[in-house]
PDB file of N, CA and C in Angstrom:
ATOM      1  N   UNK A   1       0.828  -1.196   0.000  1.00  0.00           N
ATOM      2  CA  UNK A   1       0.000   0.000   0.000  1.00  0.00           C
ATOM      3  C   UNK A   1       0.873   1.261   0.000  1.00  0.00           C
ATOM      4  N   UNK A   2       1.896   1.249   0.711  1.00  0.00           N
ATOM      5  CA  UNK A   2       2.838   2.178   0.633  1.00  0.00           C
ATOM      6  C   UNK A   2       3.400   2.557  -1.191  1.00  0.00           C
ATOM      7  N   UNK A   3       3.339   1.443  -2.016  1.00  0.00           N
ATOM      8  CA  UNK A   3       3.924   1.770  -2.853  1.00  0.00           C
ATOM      9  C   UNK A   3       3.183   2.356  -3.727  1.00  0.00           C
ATOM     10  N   UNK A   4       1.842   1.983  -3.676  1.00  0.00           N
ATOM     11  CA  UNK A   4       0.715   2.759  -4.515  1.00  0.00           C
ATOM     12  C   UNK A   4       0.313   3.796  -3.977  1.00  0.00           C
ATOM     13  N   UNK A   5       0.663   4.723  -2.406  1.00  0.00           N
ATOM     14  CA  UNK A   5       0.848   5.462  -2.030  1.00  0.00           C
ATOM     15  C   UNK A   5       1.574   6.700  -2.463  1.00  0.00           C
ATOM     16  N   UNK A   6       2.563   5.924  -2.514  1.00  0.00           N
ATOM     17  CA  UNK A   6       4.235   6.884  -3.544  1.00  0.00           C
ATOM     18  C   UNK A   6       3.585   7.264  -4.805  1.00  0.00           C
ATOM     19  N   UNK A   7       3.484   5.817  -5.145  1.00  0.00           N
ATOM     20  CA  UNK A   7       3.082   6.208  -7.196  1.00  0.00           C
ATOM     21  C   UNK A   7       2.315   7.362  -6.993  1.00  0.00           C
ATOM     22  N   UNK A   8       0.877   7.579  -6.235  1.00  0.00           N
ATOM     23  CA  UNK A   8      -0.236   8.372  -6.495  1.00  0.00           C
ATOM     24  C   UNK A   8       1.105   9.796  -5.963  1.00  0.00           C
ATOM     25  N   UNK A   9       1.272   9.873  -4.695  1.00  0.00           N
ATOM     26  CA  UNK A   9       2.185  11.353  -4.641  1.00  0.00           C
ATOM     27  C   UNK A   9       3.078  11.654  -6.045  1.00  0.00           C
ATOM     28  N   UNK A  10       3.760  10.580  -6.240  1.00  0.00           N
ATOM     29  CA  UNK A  10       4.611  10.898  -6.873  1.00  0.00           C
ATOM     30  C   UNK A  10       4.107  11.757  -8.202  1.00  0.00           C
ATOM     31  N   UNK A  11       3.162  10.633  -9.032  1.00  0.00           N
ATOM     32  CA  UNK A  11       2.286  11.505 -10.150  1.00  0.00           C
ATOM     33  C   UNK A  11       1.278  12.068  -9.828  1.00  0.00           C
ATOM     34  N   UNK A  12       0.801  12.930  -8.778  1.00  0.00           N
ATOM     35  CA  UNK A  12       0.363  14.160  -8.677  1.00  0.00           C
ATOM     36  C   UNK A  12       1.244  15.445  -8.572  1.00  0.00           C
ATOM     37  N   UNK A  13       2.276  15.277  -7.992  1.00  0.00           N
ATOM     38  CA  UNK A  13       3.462  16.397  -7.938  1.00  0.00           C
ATOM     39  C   UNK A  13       4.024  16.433  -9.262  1.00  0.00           C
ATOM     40  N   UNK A  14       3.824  15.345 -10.373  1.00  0.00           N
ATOM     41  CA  UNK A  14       4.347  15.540 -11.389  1.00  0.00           C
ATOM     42  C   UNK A  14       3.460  16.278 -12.549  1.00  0.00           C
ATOM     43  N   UNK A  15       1.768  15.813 -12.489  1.00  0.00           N
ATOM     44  CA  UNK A  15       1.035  15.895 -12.992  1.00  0.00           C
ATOM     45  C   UNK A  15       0.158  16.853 -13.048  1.00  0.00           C
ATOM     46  N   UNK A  16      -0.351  17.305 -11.961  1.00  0.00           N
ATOM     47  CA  UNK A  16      -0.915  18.862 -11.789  1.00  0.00           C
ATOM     48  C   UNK A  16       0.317  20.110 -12.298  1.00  0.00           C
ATOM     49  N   UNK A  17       0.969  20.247 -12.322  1.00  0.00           N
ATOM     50  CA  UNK A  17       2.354  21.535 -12.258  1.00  0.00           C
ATOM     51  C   UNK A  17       1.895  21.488 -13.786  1.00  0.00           C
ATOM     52  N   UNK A  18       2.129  20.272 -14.387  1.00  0.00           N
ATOM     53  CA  UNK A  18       2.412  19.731 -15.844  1.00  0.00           C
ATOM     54  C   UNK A  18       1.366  20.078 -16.802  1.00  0.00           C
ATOM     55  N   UNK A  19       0.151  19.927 -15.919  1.00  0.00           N
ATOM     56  CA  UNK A  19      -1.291  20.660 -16.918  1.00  0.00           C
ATOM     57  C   UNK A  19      -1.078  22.165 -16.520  1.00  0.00           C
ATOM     58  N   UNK A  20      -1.147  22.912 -15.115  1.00  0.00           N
ATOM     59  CA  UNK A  20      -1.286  24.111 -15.080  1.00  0.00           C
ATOM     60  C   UNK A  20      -0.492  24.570 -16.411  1.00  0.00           C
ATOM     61  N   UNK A  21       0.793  24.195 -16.539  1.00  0.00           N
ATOM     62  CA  UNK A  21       1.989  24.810 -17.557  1.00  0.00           C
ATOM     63  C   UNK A  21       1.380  24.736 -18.492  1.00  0.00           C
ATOM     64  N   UNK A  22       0.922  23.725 -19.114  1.00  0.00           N
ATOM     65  CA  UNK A  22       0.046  23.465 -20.560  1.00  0.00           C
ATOM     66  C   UNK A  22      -0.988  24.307 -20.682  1.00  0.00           C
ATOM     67  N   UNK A  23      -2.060  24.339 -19.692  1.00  0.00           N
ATOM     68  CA  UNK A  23      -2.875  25.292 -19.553  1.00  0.00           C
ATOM     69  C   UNK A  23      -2.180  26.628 -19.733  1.00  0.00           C
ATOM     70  N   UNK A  24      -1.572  27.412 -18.995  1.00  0.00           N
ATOM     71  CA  UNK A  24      -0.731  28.525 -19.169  1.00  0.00           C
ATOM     72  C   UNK A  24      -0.077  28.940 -20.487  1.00  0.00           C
ATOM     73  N   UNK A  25       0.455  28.156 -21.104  1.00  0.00           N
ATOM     74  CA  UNK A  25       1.025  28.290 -22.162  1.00  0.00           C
ATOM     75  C   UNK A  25      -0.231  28.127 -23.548  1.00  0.00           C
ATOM     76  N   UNK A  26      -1.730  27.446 -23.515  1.00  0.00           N
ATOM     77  CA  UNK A  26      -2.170  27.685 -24.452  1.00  0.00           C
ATOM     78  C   UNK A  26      -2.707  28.432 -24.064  1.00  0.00           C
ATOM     79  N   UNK A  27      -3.430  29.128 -22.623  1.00  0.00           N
ATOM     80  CA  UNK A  27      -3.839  30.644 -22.823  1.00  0.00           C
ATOM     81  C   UNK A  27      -2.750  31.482 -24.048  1.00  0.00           C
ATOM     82  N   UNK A  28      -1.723  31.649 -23.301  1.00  0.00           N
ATOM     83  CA  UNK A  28      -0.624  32.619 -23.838  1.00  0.00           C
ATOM     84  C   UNK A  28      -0.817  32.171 -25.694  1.00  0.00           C
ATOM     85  N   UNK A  29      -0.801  31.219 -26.337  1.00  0.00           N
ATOM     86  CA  UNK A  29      -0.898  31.326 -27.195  1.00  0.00           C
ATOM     87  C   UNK A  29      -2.186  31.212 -28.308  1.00  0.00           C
ATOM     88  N   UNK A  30      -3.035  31.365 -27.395  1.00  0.00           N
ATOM     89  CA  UNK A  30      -4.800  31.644 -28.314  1.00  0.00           C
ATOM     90  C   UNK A  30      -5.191  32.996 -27.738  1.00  0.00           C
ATOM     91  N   UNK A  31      -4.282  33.746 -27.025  1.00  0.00           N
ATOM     92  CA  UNK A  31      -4.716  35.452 -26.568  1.00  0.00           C
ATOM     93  C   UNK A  31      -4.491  35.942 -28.029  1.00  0.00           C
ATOM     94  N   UNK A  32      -5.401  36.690 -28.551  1.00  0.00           N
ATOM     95  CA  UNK A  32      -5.362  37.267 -29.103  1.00  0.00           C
ATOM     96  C   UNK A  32      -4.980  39.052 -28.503  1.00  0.00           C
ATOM     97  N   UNK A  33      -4.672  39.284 -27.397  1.00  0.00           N
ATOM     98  CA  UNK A  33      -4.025  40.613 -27.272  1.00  0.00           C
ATOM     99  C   UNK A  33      -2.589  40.331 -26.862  1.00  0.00           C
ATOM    100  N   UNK A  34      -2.158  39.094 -26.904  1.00  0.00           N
ATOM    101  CA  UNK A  34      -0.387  39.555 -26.696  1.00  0.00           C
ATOM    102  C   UNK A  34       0.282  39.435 -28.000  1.00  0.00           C
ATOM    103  N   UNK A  35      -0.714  38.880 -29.118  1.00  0.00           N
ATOM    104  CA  UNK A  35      -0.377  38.894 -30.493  1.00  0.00           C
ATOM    105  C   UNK A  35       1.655  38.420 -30.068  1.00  0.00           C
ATOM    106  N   UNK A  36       1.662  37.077 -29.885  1.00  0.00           N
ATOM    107  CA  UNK A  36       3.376  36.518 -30.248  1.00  0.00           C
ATOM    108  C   UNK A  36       3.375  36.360 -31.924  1.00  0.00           C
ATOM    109  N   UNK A  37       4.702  36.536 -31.942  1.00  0.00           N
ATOM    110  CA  UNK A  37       4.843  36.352 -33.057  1.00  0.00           C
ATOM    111  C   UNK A  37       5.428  35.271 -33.409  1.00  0.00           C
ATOM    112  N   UNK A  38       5.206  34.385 -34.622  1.00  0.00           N
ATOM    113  CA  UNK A  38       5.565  33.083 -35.140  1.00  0.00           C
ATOM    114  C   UNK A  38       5.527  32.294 -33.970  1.00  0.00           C
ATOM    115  N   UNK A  39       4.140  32.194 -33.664  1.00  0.00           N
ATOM    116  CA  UNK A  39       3.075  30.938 -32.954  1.00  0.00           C
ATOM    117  C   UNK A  39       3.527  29.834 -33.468  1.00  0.00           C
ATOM    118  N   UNK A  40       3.321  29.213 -34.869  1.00  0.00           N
ATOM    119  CA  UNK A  40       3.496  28.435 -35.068  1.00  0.00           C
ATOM    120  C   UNK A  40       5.090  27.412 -34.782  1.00  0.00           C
ATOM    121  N   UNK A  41       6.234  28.386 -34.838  1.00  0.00           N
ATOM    122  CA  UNK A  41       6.965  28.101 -34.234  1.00  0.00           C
ATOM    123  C   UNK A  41       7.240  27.625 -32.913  1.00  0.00           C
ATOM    124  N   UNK A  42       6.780  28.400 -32.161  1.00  0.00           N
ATOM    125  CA  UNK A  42       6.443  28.306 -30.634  1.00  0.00           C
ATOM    126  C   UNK A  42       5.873  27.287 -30.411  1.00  0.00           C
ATOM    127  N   UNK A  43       4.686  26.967 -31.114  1.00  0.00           N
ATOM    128  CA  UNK A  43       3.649  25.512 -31.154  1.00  0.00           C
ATOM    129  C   UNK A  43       5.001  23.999 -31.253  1.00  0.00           C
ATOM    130  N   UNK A  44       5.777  24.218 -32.283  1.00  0.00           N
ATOM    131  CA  UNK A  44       6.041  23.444 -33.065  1.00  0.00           C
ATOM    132  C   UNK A  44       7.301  23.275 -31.905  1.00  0.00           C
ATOM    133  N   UNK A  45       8.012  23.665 -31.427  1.00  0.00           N
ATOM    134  CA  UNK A  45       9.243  23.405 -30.749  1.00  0.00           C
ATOM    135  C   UNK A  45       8.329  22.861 -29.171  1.00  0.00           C
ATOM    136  N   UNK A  46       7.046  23.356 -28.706  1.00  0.00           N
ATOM    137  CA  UNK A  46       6.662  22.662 -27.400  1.00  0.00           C
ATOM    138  C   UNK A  46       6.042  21.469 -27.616  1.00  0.00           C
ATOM    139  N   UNK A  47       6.082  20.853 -29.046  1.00  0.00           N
ATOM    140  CA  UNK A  47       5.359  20.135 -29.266  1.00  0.00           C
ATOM    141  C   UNK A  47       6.269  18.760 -29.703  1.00  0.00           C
ATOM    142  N   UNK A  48       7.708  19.644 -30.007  1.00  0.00           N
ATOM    143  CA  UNK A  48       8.770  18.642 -30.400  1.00  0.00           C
ATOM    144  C   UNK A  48       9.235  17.173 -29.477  1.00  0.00           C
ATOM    145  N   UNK A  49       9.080  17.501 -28.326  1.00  0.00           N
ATOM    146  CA  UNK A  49       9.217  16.630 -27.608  1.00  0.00           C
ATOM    147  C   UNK A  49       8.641  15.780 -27.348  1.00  0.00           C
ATOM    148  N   UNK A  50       6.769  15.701 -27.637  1.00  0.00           N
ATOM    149  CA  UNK A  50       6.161  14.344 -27.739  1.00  0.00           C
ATOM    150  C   UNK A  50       6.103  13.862 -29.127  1.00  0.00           C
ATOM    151  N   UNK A  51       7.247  14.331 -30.310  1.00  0.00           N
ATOM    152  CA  UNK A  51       7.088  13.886 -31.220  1.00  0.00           C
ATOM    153  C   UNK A  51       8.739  13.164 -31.182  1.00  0.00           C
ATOM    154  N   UNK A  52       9.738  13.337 -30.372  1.00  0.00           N
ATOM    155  CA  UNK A  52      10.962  12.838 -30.519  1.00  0.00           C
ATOM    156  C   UNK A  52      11.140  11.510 -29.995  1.00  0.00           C
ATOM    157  N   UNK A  53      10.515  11.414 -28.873  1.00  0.00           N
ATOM    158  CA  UNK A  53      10.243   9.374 -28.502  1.00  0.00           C
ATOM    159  C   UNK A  53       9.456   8.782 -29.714  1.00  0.00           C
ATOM    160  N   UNK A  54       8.940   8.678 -30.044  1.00  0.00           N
ATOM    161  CA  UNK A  54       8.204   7.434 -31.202  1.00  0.00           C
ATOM    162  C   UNK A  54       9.219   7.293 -32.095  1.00  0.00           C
ATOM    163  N   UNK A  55       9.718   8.519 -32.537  1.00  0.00           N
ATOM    164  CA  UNK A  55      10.908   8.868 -33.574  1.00  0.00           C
ATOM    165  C   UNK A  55      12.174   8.026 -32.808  1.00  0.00           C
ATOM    166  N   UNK A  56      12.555   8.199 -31.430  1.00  0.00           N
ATOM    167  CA  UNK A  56      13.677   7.777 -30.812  1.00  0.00           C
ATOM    168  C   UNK A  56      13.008   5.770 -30.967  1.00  0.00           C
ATOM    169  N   UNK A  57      12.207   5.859 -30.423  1.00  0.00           N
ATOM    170  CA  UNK A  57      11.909   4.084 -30.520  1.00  0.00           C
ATOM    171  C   UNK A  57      11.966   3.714 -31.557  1.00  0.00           C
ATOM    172  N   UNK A  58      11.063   4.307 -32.968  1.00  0.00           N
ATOM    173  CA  UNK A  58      11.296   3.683 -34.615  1.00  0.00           C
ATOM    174  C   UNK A  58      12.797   3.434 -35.167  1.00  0.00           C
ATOM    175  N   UNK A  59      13.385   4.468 -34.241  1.00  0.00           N
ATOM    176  CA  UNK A  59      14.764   4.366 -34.553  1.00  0.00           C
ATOM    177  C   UNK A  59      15.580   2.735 -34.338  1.00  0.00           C
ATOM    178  N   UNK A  60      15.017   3.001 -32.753  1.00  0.00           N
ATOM    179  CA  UNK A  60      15.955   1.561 -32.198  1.00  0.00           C
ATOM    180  C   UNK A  60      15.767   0.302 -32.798  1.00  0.00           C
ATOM    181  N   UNK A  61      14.017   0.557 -33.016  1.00  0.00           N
ATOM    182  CA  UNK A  61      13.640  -1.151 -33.633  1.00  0.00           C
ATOM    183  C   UNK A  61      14.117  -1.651 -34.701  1.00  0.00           C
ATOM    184  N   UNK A  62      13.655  -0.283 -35.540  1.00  0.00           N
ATOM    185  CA  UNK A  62      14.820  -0.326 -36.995  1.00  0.00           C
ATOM    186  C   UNK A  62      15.861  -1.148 -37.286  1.00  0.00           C
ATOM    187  N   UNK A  63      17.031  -0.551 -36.356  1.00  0.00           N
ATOM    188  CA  UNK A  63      18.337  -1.102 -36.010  1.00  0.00           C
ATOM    189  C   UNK A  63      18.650  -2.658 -35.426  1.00  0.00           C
ATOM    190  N   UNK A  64      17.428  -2.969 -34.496  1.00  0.00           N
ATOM    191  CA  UNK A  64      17.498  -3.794 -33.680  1.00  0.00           C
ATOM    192  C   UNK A  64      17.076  -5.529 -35.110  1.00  0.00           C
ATOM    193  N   UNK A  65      15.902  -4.733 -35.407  1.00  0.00           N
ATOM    194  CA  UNK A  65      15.396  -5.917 -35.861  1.00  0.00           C
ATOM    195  C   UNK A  65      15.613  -5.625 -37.808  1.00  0.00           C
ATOM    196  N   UNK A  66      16.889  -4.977 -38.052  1.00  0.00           N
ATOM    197  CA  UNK A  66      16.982  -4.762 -39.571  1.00  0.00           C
ATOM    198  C   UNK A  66      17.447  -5.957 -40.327  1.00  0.00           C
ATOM    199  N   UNK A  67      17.572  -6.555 -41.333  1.00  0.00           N
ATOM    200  CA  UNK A  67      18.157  -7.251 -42.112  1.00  0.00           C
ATOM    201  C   UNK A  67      19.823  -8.043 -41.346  1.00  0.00           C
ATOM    202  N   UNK A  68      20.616  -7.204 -41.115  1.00  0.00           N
ATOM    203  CA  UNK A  68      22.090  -7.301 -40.876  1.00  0.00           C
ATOM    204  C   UNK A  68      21.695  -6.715 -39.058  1.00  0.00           C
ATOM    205  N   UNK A  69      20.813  -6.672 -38.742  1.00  0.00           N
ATOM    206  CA  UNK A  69      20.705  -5.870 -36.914  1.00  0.00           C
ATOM    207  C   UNK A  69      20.689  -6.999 -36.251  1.00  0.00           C
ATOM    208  N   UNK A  70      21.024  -6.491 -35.085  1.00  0.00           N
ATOM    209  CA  UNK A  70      21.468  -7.954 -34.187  1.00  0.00           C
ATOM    210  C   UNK A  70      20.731  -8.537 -33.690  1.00  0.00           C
ATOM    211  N   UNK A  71      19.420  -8.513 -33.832  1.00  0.00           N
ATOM    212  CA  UNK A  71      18.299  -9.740 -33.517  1.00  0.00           C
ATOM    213  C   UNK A  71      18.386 -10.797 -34.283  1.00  0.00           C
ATOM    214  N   UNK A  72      18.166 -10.052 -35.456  1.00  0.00           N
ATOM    215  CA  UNK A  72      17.952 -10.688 -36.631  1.00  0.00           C
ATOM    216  C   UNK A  72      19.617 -11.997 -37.015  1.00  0.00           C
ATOM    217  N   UNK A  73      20.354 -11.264 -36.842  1.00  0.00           N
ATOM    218  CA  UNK A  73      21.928 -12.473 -36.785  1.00  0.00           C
ATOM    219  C   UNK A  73      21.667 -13.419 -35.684  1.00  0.00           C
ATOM    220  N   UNK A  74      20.925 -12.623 -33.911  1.00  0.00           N
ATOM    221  CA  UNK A  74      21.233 -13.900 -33.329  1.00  0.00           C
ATOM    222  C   UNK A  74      20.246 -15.221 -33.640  1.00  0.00           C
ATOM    223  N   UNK A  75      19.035 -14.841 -34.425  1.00  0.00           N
ATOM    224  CA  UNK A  75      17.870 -15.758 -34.934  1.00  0.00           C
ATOM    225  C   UNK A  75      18.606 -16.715 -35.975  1.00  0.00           C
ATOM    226  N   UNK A  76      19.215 -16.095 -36.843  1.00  0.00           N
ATOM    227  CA  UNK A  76      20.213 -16.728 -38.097  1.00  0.00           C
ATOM    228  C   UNK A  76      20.548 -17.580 -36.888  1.00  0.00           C
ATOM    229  N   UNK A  77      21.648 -17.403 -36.411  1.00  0.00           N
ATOM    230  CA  UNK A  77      22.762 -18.373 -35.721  1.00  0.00           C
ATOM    231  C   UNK A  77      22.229 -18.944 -34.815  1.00  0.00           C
ATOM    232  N   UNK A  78      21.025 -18.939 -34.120  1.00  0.00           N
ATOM    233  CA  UNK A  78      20.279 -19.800 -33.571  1.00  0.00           C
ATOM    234  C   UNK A  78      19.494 -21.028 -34.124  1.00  0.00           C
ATOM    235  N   UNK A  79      19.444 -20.768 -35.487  1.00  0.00           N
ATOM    236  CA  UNK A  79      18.884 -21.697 -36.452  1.00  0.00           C
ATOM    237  C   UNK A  79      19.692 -22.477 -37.096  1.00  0.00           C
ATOM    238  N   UNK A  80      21.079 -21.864 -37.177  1.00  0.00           N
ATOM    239  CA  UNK A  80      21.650 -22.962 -37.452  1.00  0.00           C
ATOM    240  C   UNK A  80      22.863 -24.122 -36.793  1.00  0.00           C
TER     241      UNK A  80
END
Protein backbone atom coordinates (compact mmCIF):
# COMPACT_ATOMS: atom_id res chain seq x y z
CA UNK A 1 0.00 0.00 0.00
CA UNK A 2 2.84 2.18 0.63
CA UNK A 3 3.92 1.77 -2.85
CA UNK A 4 0.71 2.76 -4.51
CA UNK A 5 0.85 5.46 -2.03
CA UNK A 6 4.23 6.88 -3.54
CA UNK A 7 3.08 6.21 -7.20
CA UNK A 8 -0.24 8.37 -6.49
CA UNK A 9 2.18 11.35 -4.64
CA UNK A 10 4.61 10.90 -6.87
CA UNK A 11 2.29 11.51 -10.15
CA UNK A 12 0.36 14.16 -8.68
CA UNK A 13 3.46 16.40 -7.94
CA UNK A 14 4.35 15.54 -11.39
CA UNK A 15 1.03 15.89 -12.99
CA UNK A 16 -0.92 18.86 -11.79
CA UNK A 17 2.35 21.53 -12.26
CA UNK A 18 2.41 19.73 -15.84
CA UNK A 19 -1.29 20.66 -16.92
CA UNK A 20 -1.29 24.11 -15.08
CA UNK A 21 1.99 24.81 -17.56
CA UNK A 22 0.05 23.46 -20.56
CA UNK A 23 -2.87 25.29 -19.55
CA UNK A 24 -0.73 28.52 -19.17
CA UNK A 25 1.03 28.29 -22.16
CA UNK A 26 -2.17 27.69 -24.45
CA UNK A 27 -3.84 30.64 -22.82
CA UNK A 28 -0.62 32.62 -23.84
CA UNK A 29 -0.90 31.33 -27.19
CA UNK A 30 -4.80 31.64 -28.31
CA UNK A 31 -4.72 35.45 -26.57
CA UNK A 32 -5.36 37.27 -29.10
CA UNK A 33 -4.02 40.61 -27.27
CA UNK A 34 -0.39 39.56 -26.70
CA UNK A 35 -0.38 38.89 -30.49
CA UNK A 36 3.38 36.52 -30.25
CA UNK A 37 4.84 36.35 -33.06
CA UNK A 38 5.56 33.08 -35.14
CA UNK A 39 3.07 30.94 -32.95
CA UNK A 40 3.50 28.44 -35.07
CA UNK A 41 6.97 28.10 -34.23
CA UNK A 42 6.44 28.31 -30.63
CA UNK A 43 3.65 25.51 -31.15
CA UNK A 44 6.04 23.44 -33.06
CA UNK A 45 9.24 23.40 -30.75
CA UNK A 46 6.66 22.66 -27.40
CA UNK A 47 5.36 20.14 -29.27
CA UNK A 48 8.77 18.64 -30.40
CA UNK A 49 9.22 16.63 -27.61
CA UNK A 50 6.16 14.34 -27.74
CA UNK A 51 7.09 13.89 -31.22
CA UNK A 52 10.96 12.84 -30.52
CA UNK A 53 10.24 9.37 -28.50
CA UNK A 54 8.20 7.43 -31.20
CA UNK A 55 10.91 8.87 -33.57
CA UNK A 56 13.68 7.78 -30.81
CA UNK A 57 11.91 4.08 -30.52
CA UNK A 58 11.30 3.68 -34.62
CA UNK A 59 14.76 4.37 -34.55
CA UNK A 60 15.95 1.56 -32.20
CA UNK A 61 13.64 -1.15 -33.63
CA UNK A 62 14.82 -0.33 -36.99
CA UNK A 63 18.34 -1.10 -36.01
CA UNK A 64 17.50 -3.79 -33.68
CA UNK A 65 15.40 -5.92 -35.86
CA UNK A 66 16.98 -4.76 -39.57
CA UNK A 67 18.16 -7.25 -42.11
CA UNK A 68 22.09 -7.30 -40.88
CA UNK A 69 20.71 -5.87 -36.91
CA UNK A 70 21.47 -7.95 -34.19
CA UNK A 71 18.30 -9.74 -33.52
CA UNK A 72 17.95 -10.69 -36.63
CA UNK A 73 21.93 -12.47 -36.78
CA UNK A 74 21.23 -13.90 -33.33
CA UNK A 75 17.87 -15.76 -34.93
CA UNK A 76 20.21 -16.73 -38.10
CA UNK A 77 22.76 -18.37 -35.72
CA UNK A 78 20.28 -19.80 -33.57
CA UNK A 79 18.88 -21.70 -36.45
CA UNK A 80 21.65 -22.96 -37.45
Amino acid sequence: MKAVGNTWLIWSLNFIPQIGFALLLSVMFTNARLNIKAKGVWRAIFYLPNLMMPAAVTALFGALLAYYGPMNQLLVRADS
